[in-house]
Protein backbone atom coordinates (compact mmCIF):
# COMPACT_ATOMS: atom_id res chain seq x y z
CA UNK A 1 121.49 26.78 -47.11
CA UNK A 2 118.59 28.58 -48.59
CA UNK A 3 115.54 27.08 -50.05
CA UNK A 4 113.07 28.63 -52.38
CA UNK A 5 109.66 26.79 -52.05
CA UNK A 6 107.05 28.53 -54.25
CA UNK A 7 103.26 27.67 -53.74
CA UNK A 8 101.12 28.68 -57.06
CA UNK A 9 97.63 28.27 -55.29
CA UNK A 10 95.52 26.78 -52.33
CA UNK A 11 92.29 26.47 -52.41
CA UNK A 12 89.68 26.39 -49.68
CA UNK A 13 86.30 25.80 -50.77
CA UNK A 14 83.62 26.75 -48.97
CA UNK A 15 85.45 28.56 -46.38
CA UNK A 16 85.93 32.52 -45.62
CA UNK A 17 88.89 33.54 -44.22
CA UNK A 18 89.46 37.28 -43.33
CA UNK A 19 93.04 38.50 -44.24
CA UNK A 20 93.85 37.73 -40.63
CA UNK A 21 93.26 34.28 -40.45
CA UNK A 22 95.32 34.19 -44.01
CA UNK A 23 98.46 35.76 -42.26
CA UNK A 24 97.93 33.19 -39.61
CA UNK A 25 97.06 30.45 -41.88
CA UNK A 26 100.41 31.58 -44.49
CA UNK A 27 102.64 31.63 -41.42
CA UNK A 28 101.67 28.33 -39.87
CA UNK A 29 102.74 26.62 -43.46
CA UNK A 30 105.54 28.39 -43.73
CA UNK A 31 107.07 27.39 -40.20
CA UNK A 32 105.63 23.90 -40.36
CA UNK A 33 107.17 23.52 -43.75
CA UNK A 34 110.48 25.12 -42.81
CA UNK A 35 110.56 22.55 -39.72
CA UNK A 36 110.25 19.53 -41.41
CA UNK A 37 113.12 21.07 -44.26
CA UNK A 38 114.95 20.99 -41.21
CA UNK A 39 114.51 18.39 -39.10
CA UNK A 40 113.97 16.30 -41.89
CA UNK A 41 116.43 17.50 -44.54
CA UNK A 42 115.02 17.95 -48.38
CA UNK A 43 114.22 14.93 -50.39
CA UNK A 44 117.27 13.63 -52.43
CA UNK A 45 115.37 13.66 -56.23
CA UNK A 46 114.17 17.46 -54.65
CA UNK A 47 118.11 18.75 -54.34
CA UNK A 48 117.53 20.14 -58.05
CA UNK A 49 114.35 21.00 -57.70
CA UNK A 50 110.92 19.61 -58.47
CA UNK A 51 106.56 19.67 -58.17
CA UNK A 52 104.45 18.19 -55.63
CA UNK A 53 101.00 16.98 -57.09
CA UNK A 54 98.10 18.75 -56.03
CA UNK A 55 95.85 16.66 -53.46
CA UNK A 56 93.21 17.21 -50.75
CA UNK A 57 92.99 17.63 -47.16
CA UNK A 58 89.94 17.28 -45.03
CA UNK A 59 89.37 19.09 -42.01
CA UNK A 60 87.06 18.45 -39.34
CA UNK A 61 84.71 21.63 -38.47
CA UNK A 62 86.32 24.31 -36.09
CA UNK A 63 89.94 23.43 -36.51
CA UNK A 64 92.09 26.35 -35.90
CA UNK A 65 94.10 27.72 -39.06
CA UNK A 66 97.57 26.85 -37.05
CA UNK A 67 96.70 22.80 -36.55
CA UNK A 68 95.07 23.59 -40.85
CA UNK A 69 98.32 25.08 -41.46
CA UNK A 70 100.53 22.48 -40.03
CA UNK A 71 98.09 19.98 -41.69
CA UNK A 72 99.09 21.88 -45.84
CA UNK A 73 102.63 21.55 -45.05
CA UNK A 74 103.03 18.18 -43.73
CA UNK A 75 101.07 17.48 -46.91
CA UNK A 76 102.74 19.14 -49.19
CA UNK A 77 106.43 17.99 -47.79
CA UNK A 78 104.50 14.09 -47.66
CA UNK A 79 103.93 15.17 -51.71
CA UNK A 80 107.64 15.35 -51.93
CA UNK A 81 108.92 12.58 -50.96
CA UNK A 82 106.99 10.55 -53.36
């Protein structure tokens, strides 16, 4: 099965992020996400398609962009199951 998941926009204020730590940060929410699709399955009222609402996260000071990463997807897949 293939699933198309597109995100418009993140935001991070008040952070810099070199296009490094992007990559890292853009791969760690894409395999987080992708693990809980599949350990998890996709949300019945999601089979034909769907939006999550937007929402915050707050991170403590120094955490690394995989644990940030992992933090946006379980968020966002949390945001579809409501």
């Amino acid at each position: 099965m293939n699933i198309n998941i597109d995100i418009e926009k993140l935001v991070f204020e008040g952070m810099a992020m070199s296009p490094s730590q992007r990559r890292l940060l853009q791969g760690a929410v894409e395999t987080e996400l992708g693990r809980l699709l599949a350990t998890e399955g996709v949300p019945d009222k999601w089979k034909g398609g769907g939006v999550v609402p937007s929402g915050a996260i707050q991170l403590k000071p120094g955490t690394n962009f995989t644990h940030m990463g992992q933090q946006i997807a379980q968020r966002i897949y949390g945001g579809m199951k409501l």
